[in-house]
PDB file of N, CA and C in Angstrom:
ATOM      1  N   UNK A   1     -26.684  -0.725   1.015  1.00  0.00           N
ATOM      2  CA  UNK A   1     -25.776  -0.818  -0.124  1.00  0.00           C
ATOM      3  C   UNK A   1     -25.335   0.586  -0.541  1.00  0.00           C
ATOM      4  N   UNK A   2     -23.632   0.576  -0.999  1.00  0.00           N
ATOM      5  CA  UNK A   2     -23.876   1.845  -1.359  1.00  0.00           C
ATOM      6  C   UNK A   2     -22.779   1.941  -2.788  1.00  0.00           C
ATOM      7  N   UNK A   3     -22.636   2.423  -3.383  1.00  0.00           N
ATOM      8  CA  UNK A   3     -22.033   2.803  -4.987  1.00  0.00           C
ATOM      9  C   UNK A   3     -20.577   2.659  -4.526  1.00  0.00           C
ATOM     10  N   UNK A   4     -19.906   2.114  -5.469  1.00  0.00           N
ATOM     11  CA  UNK A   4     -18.601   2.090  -5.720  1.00  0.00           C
ATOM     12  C   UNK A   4     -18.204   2.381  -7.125  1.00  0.00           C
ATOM     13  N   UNK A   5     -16.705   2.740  -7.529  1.00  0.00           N
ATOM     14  CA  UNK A   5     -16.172   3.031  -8.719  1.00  0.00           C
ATOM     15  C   UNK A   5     -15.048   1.251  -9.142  1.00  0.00           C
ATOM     16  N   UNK A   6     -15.517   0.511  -8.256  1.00  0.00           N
ATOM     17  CA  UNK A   6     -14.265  -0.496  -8.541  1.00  0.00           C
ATOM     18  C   UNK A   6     -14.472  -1.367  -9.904  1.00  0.00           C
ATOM     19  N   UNK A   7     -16.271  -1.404 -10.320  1.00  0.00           N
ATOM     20  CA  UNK A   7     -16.087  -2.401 -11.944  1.00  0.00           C
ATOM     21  C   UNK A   7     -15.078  -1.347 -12.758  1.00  0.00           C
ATOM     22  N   UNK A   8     -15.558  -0.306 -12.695  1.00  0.00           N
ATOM     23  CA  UNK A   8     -15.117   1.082 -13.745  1.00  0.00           C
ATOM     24  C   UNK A   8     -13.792   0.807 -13.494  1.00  0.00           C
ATOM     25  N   UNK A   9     -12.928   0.567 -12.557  1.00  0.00           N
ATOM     26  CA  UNK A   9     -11.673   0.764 -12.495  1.00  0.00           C
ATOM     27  C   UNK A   9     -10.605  -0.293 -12.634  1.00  0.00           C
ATOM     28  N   UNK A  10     -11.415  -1.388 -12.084  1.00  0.00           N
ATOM     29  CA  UNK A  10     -10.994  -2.688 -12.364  1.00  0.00           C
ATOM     30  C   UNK A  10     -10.691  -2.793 -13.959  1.00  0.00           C
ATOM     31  N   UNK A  11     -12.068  -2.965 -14.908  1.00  0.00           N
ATOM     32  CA  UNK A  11     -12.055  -2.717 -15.954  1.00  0.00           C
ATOM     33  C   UNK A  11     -11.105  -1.493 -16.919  1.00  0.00           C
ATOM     34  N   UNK A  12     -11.039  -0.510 -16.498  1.00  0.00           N
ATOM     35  CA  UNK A  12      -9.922   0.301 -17.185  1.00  0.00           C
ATOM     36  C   UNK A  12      -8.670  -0.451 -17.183  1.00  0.00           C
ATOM     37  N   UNK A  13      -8.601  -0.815 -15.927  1.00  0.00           N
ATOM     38  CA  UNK A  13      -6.786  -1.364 -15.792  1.00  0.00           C
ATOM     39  C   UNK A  13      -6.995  -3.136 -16.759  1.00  0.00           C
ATOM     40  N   UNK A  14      -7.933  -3.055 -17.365  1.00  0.00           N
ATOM     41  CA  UNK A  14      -7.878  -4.664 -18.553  1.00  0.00           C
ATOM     42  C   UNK A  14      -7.819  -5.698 -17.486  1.00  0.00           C
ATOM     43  N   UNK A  15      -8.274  -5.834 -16.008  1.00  0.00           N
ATOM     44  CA  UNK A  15      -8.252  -7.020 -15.083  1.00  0.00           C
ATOM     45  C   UNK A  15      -9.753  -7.349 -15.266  1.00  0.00           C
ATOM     46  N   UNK A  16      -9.382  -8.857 -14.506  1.00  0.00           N
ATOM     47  CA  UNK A  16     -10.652  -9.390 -14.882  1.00  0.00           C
ATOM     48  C   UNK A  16     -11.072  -9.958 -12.856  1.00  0.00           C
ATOM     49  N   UNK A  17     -12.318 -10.259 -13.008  1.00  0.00           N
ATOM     50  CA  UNK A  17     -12.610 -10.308 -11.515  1.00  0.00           C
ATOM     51  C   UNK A  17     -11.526 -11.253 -10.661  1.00  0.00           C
ATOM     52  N   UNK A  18     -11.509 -12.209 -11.603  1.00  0.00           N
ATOM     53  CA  UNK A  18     -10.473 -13.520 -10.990  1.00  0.00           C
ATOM     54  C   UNK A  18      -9.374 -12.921 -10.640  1.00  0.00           C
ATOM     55  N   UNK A  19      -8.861 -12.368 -11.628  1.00  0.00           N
ATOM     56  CA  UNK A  19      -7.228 -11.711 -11.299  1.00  0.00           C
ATOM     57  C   UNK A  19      -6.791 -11.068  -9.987  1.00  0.00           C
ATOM     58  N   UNK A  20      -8.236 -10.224 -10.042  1.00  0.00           N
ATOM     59  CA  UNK A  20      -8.159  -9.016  -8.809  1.00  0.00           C
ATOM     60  C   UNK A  20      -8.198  -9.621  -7.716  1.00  0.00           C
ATOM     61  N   UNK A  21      -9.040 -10.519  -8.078  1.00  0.00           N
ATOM     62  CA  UNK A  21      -9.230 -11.516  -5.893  1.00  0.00           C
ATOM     63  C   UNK A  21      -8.090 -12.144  -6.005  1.00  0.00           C
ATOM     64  N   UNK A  22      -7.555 -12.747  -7.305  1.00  0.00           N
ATOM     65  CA  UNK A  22      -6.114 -13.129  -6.612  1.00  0.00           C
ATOM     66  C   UNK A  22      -5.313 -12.358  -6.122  1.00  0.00           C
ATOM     67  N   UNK A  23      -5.019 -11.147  -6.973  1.00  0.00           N
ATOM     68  CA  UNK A  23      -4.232 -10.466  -5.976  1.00  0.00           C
ATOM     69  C   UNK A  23      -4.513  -9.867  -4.809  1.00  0.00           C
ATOM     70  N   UNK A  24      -5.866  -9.765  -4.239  1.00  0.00           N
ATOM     71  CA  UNK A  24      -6.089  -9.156  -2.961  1.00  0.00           C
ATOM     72  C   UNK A  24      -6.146 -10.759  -2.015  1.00  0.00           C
ATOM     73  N   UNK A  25      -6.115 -11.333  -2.458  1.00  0.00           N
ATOM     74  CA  UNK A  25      -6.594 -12.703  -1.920  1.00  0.00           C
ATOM     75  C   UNK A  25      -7.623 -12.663  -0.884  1.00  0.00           C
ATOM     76  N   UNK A  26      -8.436 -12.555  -2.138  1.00  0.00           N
ATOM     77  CA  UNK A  26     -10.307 -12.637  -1.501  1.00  0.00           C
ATOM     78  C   UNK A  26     -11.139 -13.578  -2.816  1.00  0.00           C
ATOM     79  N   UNK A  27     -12.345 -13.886  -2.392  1.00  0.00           N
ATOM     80  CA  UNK A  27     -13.027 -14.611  -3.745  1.00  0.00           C
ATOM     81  C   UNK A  27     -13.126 -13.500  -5.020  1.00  0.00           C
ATOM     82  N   UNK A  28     -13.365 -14.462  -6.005  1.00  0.00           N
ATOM     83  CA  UNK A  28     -13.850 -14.128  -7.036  1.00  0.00           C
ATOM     84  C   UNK A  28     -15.392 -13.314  -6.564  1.00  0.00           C
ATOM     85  N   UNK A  29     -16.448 -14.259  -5.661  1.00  0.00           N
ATOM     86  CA  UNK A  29     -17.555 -13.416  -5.549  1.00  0.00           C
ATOM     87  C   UNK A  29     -17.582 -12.486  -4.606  1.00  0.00           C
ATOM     88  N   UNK A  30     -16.524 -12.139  -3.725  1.00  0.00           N
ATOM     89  CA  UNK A  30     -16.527 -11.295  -3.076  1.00  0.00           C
ATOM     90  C   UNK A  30     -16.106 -10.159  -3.631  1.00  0.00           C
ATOM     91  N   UNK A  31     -15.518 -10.223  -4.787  1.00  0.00           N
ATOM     92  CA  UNK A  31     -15.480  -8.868  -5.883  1.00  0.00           C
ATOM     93  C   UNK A  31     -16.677  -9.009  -6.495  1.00  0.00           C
ATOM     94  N   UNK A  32     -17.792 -10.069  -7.136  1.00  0.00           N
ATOM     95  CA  UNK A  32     -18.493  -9.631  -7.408  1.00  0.00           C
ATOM     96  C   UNK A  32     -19.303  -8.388  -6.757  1.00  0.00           C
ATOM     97  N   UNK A  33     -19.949  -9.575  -5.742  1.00  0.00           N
ATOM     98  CA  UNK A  33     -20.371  -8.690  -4.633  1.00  0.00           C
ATOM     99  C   UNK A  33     -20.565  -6.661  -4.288  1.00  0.00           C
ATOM    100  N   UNK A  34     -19.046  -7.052  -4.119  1.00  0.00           N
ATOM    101  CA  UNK A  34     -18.563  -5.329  -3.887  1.00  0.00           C
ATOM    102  C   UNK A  34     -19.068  -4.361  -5.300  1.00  0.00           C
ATOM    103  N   UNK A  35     -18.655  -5.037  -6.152  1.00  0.00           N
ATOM    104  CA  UNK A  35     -19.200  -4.295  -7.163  1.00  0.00           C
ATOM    105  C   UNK A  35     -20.693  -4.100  -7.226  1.00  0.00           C
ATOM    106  N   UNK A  36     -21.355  -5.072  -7.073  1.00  0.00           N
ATOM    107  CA  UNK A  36     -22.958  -4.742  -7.070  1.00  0.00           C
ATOM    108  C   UNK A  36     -23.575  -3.768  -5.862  1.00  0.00           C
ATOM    109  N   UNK A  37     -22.548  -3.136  -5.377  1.00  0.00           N
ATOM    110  CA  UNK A  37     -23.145  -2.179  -3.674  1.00  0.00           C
ATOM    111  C   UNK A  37     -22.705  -3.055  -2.257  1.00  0.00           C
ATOM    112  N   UNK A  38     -22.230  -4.119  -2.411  1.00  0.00           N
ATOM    113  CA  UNK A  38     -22.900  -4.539  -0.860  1.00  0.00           C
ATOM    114  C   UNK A  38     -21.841  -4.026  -0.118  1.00  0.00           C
ATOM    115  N   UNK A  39     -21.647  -3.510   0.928  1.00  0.00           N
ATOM    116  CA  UNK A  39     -20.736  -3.568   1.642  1.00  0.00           C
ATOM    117  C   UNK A  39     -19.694  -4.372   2.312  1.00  0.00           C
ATOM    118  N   UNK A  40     -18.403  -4.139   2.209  1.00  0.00           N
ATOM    119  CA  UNK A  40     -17.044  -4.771   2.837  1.00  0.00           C
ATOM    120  C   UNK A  40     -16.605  -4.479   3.892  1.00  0.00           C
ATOM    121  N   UNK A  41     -15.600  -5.344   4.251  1.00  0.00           N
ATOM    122  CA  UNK A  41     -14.789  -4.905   5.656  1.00  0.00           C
ATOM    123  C   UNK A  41     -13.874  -3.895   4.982  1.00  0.00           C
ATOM    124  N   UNK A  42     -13.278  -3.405   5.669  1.00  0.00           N
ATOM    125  CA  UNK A  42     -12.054  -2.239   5.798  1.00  0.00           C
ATOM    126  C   UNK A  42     -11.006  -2.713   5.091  1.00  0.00           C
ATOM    127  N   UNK A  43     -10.885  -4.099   5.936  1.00  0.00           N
ATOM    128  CA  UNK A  43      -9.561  -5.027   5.623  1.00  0.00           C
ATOM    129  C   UNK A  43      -9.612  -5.459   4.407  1.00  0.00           C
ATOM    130  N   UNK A  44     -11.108  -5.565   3.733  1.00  0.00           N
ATOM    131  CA  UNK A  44     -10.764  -6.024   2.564  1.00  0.00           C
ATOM    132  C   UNK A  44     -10.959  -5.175   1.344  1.00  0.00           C
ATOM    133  N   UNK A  45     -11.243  -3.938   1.688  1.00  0.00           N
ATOM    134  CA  UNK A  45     -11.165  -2.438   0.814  1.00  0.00           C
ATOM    135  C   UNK A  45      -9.815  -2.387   0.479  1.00  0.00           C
ATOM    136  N   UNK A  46      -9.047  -2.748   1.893  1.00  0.00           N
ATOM    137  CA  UNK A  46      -7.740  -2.199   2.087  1.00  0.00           C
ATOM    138  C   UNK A  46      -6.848  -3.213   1.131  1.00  0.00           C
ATOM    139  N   UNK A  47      -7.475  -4.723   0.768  1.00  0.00           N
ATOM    140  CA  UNK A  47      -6.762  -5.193   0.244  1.00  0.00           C
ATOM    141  C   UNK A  47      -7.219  -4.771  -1.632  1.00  0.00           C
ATOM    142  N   UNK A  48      -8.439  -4.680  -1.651  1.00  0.00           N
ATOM    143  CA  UNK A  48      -8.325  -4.438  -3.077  1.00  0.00           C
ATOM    144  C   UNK A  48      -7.786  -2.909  -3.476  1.00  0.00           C
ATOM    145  N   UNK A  49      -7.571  -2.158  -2.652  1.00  0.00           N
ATOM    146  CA  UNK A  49      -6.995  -1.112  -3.036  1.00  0.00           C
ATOM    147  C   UNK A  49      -5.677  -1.350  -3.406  1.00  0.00           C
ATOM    148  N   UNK A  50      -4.889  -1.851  -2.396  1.00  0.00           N
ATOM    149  CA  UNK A  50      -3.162  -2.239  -2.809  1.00  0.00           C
ATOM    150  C   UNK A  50      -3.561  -3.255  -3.873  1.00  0.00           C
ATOM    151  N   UNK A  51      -3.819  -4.117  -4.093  1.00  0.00           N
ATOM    152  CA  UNK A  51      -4.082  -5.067  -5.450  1.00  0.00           C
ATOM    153  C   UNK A  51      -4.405  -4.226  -6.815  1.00  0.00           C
ATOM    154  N   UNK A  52      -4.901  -3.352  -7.009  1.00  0.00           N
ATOM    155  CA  UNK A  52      -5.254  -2.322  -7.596  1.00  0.00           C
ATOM    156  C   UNK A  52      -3.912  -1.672  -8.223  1.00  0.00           C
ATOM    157  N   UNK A  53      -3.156  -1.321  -7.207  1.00  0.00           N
ATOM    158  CA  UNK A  53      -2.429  -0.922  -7.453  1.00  0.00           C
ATOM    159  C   UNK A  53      -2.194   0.650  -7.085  1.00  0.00           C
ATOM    160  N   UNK A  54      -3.262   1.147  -5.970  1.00  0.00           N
ATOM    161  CA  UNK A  54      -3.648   2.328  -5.785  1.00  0.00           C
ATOM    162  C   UNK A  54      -2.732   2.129  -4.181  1.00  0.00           C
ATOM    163  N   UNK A  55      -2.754   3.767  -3.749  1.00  0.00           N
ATOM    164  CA  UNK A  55      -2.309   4.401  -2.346  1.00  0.00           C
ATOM    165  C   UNK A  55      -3.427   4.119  -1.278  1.00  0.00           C
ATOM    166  N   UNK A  56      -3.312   4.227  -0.195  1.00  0.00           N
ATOM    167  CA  UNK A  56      -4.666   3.706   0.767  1.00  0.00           C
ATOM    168  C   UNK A  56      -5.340   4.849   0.878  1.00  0.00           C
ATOM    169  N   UNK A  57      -4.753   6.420   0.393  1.00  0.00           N
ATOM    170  CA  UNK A  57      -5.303   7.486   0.245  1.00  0.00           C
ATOM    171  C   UNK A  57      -6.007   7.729  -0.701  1.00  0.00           C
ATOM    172  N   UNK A  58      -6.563   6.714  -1.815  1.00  0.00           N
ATOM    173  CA  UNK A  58      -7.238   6.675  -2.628  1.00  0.00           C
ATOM    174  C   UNK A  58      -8.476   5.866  -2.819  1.00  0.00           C
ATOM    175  N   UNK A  59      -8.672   5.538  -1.592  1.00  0.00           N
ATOM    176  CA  UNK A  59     -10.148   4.957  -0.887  1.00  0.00           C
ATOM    177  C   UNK A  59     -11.377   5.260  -1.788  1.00  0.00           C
ATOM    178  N   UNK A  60     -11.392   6.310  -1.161  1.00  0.00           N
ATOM    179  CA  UNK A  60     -12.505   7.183  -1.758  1.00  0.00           C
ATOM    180  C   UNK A  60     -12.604   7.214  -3.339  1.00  0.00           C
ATOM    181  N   UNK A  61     -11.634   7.283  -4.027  1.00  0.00           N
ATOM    182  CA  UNK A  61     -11.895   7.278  -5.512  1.00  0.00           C
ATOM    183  C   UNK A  61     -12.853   5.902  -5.916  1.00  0.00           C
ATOM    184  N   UNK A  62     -12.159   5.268  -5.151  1.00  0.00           N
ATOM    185  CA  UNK A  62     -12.808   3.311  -5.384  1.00  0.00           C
ATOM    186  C   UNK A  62     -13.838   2.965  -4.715  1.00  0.00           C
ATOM    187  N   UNK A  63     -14.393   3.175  -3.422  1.00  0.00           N
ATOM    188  CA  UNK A  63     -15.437   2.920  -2.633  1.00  0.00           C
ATOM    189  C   UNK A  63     -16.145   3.929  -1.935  1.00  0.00           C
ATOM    190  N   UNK A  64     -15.968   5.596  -2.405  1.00  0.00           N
ATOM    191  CA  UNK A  64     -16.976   6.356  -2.291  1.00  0.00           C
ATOM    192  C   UNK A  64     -16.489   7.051  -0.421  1.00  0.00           C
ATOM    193  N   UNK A  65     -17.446   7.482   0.094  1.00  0.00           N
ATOM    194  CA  UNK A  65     -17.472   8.134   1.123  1.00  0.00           C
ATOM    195  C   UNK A  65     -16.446   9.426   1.207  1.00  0.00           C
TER     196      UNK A  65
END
């Protein structure tokens, strides 16, 4: 498992978990999930990043490494 910034950021932008998997179109617990450490696919970093509303160059702000 490893640390992410996505509750922190999710939460700033006033979204709520539901919202966000809709727009990445992933579950609700698969944002839980991510938020508690577990690790994701790429593909689906890649989608909550654009759902977000972020650049794909902004990875790292949201999921570390």
């Amino acid at each position: 498992m490893k640390g992410n910034s996505l509750k922190q950021i999710r939460e700033s932008l006033l979204m709520s978990k539901t919202e966000l998997a809709r727009k990445a179109n992933v579950s609700p617990i698969t944002i839980a999930r991510i938020e508690k450490g577990m690790l994701c696919r790429l593909e689906t970093q890649r989608k909550i990043i654009l759902a977000l509303g972020f650049g794909l160059s902004d990875k790292n702000k949201i999921f570390g490494d």
